[in-house]
Protein backbone atom coordinates (compact mmCIF):
# COMPACT_ATOMS: atom_id res chain seq x y z
CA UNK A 1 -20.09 -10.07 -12.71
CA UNK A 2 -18.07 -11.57 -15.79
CA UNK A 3 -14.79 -10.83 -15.79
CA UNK A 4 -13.20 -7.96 -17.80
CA UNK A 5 -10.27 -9.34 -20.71
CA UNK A 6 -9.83 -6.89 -21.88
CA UNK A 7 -6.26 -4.28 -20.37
CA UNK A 8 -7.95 -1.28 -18.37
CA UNK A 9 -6.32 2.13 -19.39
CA UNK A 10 -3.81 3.40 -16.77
CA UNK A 11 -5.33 6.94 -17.61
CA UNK A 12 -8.94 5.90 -15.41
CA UNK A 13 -7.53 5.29 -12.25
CA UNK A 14 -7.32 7.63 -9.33
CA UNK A 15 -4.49 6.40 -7.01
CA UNK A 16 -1.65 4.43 -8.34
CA UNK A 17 1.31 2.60 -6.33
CA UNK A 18 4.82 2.46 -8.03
CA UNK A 19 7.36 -0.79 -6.90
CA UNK A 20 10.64 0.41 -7.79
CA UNK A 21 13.29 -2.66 -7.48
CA UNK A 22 17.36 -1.80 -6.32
CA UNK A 23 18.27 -4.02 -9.35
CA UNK A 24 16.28 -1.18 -11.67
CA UNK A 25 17.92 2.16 -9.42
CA UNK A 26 21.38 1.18 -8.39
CA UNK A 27 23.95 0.36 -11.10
CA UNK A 28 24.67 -3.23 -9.97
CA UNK A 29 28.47 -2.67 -11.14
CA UNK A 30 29.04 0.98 -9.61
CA UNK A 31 26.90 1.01 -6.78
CA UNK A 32 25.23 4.32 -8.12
CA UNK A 33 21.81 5.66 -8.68
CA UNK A 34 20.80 5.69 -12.48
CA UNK A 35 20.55 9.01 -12.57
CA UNK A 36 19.07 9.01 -15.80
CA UNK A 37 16.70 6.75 -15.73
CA UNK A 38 15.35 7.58 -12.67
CA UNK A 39 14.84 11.19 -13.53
CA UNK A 40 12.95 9.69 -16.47
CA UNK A 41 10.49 7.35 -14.06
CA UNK A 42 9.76 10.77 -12.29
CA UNK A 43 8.72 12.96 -15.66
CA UNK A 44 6.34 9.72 -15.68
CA UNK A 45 5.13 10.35 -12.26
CA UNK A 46 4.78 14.28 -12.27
CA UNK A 47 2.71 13.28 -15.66
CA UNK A 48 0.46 11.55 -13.18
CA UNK A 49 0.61 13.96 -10.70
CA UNK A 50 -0.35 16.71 -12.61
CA UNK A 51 -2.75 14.59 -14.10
CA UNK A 52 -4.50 14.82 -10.61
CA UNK A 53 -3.50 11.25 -9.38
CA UNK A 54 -2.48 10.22 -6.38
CA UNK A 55 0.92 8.25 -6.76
CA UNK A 56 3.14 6.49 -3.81
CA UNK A 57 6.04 5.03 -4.92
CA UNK A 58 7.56 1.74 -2.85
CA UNK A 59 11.07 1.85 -3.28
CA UNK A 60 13.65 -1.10 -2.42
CA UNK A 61 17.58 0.51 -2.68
CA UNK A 62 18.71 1.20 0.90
CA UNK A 63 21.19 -1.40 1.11
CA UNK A 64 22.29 -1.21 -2.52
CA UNK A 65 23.24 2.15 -1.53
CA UNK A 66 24.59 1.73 1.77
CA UNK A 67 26.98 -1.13 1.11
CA UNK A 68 28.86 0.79 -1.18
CA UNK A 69 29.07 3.81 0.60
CA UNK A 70 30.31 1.06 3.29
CA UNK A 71 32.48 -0.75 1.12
CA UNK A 72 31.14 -4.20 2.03
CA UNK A 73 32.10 -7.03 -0.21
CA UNK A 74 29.58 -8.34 -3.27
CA UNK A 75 27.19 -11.00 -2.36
CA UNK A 76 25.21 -12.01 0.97
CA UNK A 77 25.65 -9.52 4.03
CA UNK A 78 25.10 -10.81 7.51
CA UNK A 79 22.20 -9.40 9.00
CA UNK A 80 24.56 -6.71 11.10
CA UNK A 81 25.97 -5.44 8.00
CA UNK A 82 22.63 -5.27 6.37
CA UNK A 83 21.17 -3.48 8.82
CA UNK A 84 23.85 -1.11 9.32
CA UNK A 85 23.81 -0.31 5.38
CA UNK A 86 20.40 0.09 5.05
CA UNK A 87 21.25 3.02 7.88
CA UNK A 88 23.19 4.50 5.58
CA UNK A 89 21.87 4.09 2.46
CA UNK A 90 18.44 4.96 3.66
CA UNK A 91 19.53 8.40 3.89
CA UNK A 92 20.73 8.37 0.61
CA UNK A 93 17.70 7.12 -1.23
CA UNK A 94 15.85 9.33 0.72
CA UNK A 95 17.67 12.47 -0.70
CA UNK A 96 17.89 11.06 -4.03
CA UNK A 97 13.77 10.75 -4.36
CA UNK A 98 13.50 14.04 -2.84
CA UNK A 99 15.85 15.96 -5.15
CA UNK A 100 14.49 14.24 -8.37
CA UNK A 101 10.54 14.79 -6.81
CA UNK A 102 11.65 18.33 -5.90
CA UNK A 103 12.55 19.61 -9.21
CA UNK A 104 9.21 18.37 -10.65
CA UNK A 105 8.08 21.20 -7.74
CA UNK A 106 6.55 17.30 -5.93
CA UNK A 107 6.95 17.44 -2.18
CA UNK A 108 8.46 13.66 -1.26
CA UNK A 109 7.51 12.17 2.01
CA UNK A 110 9.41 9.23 3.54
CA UNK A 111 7.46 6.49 5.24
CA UNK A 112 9.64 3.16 6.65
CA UNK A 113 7.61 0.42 7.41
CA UNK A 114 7.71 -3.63 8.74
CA UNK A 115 5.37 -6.41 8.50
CA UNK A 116 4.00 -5.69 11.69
CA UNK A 117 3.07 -2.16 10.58
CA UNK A 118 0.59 -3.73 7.97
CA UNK A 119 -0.41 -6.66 9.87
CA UNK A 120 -1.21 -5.29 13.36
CA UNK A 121 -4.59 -2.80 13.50
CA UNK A 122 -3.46 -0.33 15.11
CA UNK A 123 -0.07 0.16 13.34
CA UNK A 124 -2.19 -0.68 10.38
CA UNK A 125 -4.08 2.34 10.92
CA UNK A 126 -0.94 5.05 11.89
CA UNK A 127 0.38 4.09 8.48
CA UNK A 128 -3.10 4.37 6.76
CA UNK A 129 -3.64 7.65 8.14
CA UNK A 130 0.01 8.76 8.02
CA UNK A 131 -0.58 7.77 3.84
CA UNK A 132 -3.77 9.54 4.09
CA UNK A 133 -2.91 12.84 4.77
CA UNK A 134 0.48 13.31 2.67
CA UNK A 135 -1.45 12.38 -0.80
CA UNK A 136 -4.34 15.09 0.43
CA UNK A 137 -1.34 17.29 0.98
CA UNK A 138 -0.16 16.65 -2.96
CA UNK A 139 2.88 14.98 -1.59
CA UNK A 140 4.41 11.47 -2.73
CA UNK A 141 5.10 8.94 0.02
CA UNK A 142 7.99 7.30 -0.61
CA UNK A 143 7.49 4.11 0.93
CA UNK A 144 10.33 1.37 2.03
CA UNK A 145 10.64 -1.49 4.24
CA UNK A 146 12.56 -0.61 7.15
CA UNK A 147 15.52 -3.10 6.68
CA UNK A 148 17.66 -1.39 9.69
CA UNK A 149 15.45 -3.11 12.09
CA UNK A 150 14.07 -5.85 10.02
CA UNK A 151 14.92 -9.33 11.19
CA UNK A 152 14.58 -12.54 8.95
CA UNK A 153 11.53 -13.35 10.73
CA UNK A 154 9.80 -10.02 10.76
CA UNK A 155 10.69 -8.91 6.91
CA UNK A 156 8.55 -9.33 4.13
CA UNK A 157 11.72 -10.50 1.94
CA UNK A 158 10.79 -8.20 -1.06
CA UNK A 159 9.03 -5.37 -2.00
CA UNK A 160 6.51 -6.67 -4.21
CA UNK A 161 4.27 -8.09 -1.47
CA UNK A 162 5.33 -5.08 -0.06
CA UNK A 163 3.79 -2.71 -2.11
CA UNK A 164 0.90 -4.70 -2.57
CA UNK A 165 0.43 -4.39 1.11
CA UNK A 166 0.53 -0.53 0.51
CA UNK A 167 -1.60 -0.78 -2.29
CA UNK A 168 -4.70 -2.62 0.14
CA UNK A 169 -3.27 -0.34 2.70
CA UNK A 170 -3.71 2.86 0.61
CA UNK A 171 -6.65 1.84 -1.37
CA UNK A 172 -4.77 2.11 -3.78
CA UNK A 173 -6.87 1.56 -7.18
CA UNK A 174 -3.89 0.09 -9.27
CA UNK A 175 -0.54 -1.41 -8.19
CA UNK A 176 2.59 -0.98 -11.23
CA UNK A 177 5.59 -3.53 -10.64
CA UNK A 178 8.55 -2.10 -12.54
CA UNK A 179 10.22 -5.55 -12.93
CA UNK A 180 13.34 -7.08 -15.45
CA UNK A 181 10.63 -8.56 -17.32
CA UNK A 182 7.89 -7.16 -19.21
CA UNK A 183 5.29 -9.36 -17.84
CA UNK A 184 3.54 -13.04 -17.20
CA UNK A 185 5.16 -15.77 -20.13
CA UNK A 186 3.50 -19.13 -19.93
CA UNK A 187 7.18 -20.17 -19.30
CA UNK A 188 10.54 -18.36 -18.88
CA UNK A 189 11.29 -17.12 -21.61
CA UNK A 190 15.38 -16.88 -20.93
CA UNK A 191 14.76 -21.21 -21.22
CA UNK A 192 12.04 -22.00 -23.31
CA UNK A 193 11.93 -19.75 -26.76
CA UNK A 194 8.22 -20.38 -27.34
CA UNK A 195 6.88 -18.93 -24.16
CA UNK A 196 4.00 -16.59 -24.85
CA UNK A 197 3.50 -13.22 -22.94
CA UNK A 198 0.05 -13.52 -21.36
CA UNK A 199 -1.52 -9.64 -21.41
CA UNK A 200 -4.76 -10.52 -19.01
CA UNK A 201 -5.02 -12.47 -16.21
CA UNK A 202 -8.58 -11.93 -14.88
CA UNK A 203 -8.39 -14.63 -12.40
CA UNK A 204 -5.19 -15.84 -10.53
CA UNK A 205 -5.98 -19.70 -11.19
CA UNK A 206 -3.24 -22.77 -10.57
CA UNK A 207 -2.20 -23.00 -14.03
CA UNK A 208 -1.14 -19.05 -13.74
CA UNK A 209 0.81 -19.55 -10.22
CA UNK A 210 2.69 -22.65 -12.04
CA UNK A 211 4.31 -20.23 -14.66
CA UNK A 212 6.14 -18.17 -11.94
CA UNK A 213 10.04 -18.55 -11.93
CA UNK A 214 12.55 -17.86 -9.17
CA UNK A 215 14.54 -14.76 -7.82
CA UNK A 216 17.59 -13.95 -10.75
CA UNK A 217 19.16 -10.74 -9.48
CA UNK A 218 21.78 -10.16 -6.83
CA UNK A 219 20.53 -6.60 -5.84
CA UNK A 220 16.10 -8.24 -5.90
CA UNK A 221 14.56 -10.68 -3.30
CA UNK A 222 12.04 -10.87 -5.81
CA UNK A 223 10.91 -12.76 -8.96
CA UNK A 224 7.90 -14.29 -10.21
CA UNK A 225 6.36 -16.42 -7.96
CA UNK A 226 6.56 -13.01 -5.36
CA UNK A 227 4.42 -11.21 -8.04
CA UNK A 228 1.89 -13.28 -8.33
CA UNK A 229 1.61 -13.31 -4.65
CA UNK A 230 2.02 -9.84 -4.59
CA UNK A 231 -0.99 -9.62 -7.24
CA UNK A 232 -2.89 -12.10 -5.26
CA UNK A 233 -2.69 -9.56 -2.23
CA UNK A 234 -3.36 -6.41 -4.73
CA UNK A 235 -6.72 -8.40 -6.38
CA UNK A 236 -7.90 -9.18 -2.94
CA UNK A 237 -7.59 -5.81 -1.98
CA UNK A 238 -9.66 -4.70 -5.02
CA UNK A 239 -6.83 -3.56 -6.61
CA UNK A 240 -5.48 -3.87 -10.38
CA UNK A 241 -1.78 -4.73 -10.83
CA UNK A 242 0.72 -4.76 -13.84
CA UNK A 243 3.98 -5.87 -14.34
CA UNK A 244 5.66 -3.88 -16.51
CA UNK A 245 9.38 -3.67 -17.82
CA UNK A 246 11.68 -1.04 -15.70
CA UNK A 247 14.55 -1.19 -17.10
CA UNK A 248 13.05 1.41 -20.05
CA UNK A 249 13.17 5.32 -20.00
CA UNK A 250 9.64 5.95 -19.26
CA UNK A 251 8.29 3.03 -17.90
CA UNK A 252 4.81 4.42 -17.05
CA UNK A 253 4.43 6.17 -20.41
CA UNK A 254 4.81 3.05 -22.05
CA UNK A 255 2.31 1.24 -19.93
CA UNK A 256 0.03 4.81 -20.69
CA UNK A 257 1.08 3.94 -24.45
CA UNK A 258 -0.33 0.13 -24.78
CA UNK A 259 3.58 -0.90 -24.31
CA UNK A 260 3.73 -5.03 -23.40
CA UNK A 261 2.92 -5.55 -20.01
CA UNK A 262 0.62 -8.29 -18.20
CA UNK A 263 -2.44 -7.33 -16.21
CA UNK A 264 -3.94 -9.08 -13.06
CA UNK A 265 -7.54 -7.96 -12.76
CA UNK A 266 -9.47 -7.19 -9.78
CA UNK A 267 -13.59 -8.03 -9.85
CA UNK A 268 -13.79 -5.62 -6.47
CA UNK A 269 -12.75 -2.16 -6.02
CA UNK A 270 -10.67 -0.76 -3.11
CA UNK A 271 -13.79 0.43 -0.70
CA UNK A 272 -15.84 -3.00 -1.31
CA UNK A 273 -12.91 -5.07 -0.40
CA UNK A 274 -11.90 -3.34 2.67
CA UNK A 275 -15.67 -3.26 3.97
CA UNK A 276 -16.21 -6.50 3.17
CA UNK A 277 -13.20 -7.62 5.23
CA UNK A 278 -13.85 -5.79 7.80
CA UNK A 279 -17.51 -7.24 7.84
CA UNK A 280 -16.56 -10.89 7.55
CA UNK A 281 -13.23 -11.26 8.55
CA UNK A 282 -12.32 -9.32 11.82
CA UNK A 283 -14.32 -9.97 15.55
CA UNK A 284 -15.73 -7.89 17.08
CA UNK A 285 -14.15 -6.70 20.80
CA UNK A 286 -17.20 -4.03 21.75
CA UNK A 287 -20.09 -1.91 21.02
CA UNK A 288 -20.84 1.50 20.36
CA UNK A 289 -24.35 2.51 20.60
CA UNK A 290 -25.46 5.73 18.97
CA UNK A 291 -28.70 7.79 19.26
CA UNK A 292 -31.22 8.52 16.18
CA UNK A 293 -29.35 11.38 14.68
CA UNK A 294 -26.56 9.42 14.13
CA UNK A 295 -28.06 6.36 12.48
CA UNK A 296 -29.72 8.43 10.03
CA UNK A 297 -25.92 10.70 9.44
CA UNK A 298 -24.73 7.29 8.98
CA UNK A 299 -27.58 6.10 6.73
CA UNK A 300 -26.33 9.04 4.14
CA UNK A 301 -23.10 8.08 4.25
CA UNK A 302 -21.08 9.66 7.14
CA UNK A 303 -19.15 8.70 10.10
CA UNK A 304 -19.34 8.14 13.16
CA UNK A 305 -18.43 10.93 15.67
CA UNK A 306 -18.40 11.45 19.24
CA UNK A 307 -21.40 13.58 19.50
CA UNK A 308 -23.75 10.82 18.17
CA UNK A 309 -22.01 7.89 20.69
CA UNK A 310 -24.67 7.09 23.99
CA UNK A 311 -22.86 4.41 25.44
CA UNK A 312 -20.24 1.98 24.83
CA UNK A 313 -19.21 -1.73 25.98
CA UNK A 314 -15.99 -3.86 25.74
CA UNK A 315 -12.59 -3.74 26.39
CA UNK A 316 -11.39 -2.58 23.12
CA UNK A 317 -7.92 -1.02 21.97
CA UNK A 318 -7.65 1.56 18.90
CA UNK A 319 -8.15 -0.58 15.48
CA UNK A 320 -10.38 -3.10 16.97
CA UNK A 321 -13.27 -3.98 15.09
CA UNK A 322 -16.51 -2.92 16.99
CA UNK A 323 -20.23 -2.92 16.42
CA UNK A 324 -22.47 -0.45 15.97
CA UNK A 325 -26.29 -0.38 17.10
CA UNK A 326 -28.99 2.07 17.22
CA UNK A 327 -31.02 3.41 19.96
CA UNK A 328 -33.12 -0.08 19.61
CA UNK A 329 -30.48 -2.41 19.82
CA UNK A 330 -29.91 -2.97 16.38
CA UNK A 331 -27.19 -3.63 14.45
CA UNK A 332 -26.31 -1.31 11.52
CA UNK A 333 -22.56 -2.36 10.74
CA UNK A 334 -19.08 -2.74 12.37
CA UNK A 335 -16.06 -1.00 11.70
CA UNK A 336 -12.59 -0.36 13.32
CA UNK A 337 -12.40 2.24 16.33
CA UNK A 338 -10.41 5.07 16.26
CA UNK A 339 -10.19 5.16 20.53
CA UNK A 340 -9.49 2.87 22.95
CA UNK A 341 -12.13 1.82 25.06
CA UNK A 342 -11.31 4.32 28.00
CA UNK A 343 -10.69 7.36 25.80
CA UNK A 344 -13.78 6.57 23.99
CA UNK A 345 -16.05 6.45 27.40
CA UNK A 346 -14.79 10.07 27.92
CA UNK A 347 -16.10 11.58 24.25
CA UNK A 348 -19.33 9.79 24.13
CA UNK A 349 -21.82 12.93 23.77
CA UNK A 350 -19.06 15.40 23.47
CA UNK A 351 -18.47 17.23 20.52
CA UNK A 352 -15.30 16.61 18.06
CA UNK A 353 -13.80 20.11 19.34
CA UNK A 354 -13.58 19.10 22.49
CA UNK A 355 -11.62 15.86 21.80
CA UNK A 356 -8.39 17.70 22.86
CA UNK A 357 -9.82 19.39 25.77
CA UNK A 358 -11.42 15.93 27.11
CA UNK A 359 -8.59 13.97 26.40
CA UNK A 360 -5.23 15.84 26.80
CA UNK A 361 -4.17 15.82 23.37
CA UNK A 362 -5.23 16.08 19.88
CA UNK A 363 -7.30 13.36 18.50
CA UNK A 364 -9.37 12.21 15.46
CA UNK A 365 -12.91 14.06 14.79
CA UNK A 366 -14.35 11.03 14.12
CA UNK A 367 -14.61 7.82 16.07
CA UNK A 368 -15.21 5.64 13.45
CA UNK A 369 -14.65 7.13 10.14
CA UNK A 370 -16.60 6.36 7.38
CA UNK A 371 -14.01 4.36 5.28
CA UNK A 372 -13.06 2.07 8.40
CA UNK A 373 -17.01 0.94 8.72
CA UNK A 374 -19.31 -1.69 7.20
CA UNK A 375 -22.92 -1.08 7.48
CA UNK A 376 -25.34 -3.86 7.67
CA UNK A 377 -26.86 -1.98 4.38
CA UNK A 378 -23.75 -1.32 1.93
């Protein structure tokens, strides 16, 4: 497949990912929320929303908020004080993205995450779900790193790879970076007057990673070189991503609009890469072996449940990748379990209704789900 130059339209995609940065929501002098502009970014997103999109927004601000409400002192925080005013500016950011969703008549959900959460299966997989069901619900996830627990060696360090995390997470279809900076220059432009503002990038290549520049705001762990890691993640992910400028009224409806903006391209789409990592890139810890019935259910595209499941081997946890073989041994594709090995034992035969009953406690109708599996024919 060549690859596309030319800028997709923001209007043809069906889940989108917001990265809001503290330097763009908190007045850097005051200490406040923007009240303004944000209530601005969220006309853009009920626009979306009403559009029938799915939108999460990642949103960095927590200890923006918090130290002021504190009172600590301008410039680096100790990792105590951090944490303790990302406790209490969480709460604020919180209610500030909930009133301003709210009177757009947009449910917000909050959703605090770590690295671990995206890096380990099974937390993988909570969050996934977690994401899942709030944008089937019509809500917005409001999605932030969890800085109150967050350690130096546990944080991402900005919410750009962040929210390109979500974005694979989410499968998402297109990532938007509200940045300082309308986009990609072949050099910055604050030191070199010629640079050029490149609109396409349909392939992350070294020249493109040389162009990045370094972090330039007090309240942002972020700056260029993050982004294009951060649309490194997104692309792998089969995800589009543009940087856009924030600090506009309207951000989104001036990406909508053709405004100036640079755009990473992805050759993949969200379901190809995710099956295609979890065909190639994850071992597998078991096998589930499932009758005729449901080889052919999976055949047209459904998952796996219980009632389909003869037997199954390994000493798997909940996430692990697993394969899946028919009634003559075969293989016909892998994918990621929803049970642990034990729990799974107890459904194999039994139908999804009597998960609870079996088990003690509500669990998922399917064992492996249709978006968690790679078969051997996709």
């Amino acid at each position: 497949m060549k690859p596309v130059t030319l800028a997709p339209s923001l209007s043809s995609f069906r889940r989108v990912v917001v990265k809001v940065g503290s330097s763009l929501l908190v007045d850097q002098a005051r200490g406040e929320v923007k009240r303004r502009w944000l209530e601005a970014l969220c006309d853009d997103i009920a626009t979306l929303h009403k559009d029938g999109r799915d939108v999460l927004v990642v949103s960095s601000g927590s200890i923006a908020l918090g130290r002021t409400l504190l009172k600590l002192p301008r410039g680096a925080l100790k990792l105590e004080d951090s944490q303790a005013a990302a406790a209490v500016g969480q709460i604020a950011l919180a209610r500030t993205w909930s009133k301003a969703l709210s009177d757009r008549d947009i449910v917000a959900g909050q959703i605090l995450v770590t690295l671990h959460d995206t890096e380990e299966r099974r937390r993988y997989l909570n969050a996934r779900a977690t994401i899942g069901r709030l944008v089937e619900m019509r809500a917005v996830p409001v999605i932030n790193e969890n800085d109150t627990v967050a350690t130096t060696e546990i944080r991402y360090g900005d919410n750009d790879r962040l929210a390109a995390r979500v974005a694979t997470m989410a499968s998402a279809d297109v990532l938007v970076l509200l940045s300082d900076i309308d986009g990609l220059y072949t050099a910055p432009p604050h030191e070199d007057p010629s640079a050029r503002l490149i609109p396409v990038v349909p392939r992350i290549s070294a020249e493109i990673e040389g162009m990045a520049g370094g972090a330039a705001s007090e309240f942002s762990r972020g700056g260029m070189r993050t982004k294009i890691e951060a649309a490194k993640i997104a692309v792998g992910g089969g995800a589009h991503m543009v940087i856009a400028d924030g600090r506009v009224e309207h951000p989104i409806a001036r990406i909508a609009d053709g405004g100036r903006c640079t755009w990473f391209l992805t050759s993949s789409n969200p379901i190809t890469a995710r099956k295609k990592w979890i065909a190639g890139s994850l071992e597998p810890r078991g096998v589930i072996h499932v009758d005729a019935g449901a080889s052919a259910a999976l055949g047209r595209g459904g998952s796996l449940l219980p009632a389909g499941v003869t037997r199954v081997e390994g000493a798997f946890a909940r996430g692990d990748c697993v394969l899946i073989r028919d009634a003559n041994g075969a293989e016909l594709g892998r994918g990621l379990i929803a049970y642990d090995a034990a729990d799974a034992g107890q459904l194999v035969g039994r139908n999804s209704r009597d998960i609870e009953s079996v088990l003690g406690a509500p669990g998922r109708a399917e064992m492996i789900h249709r978006d968690d599996m790679a078969l051997v024919t996709d």
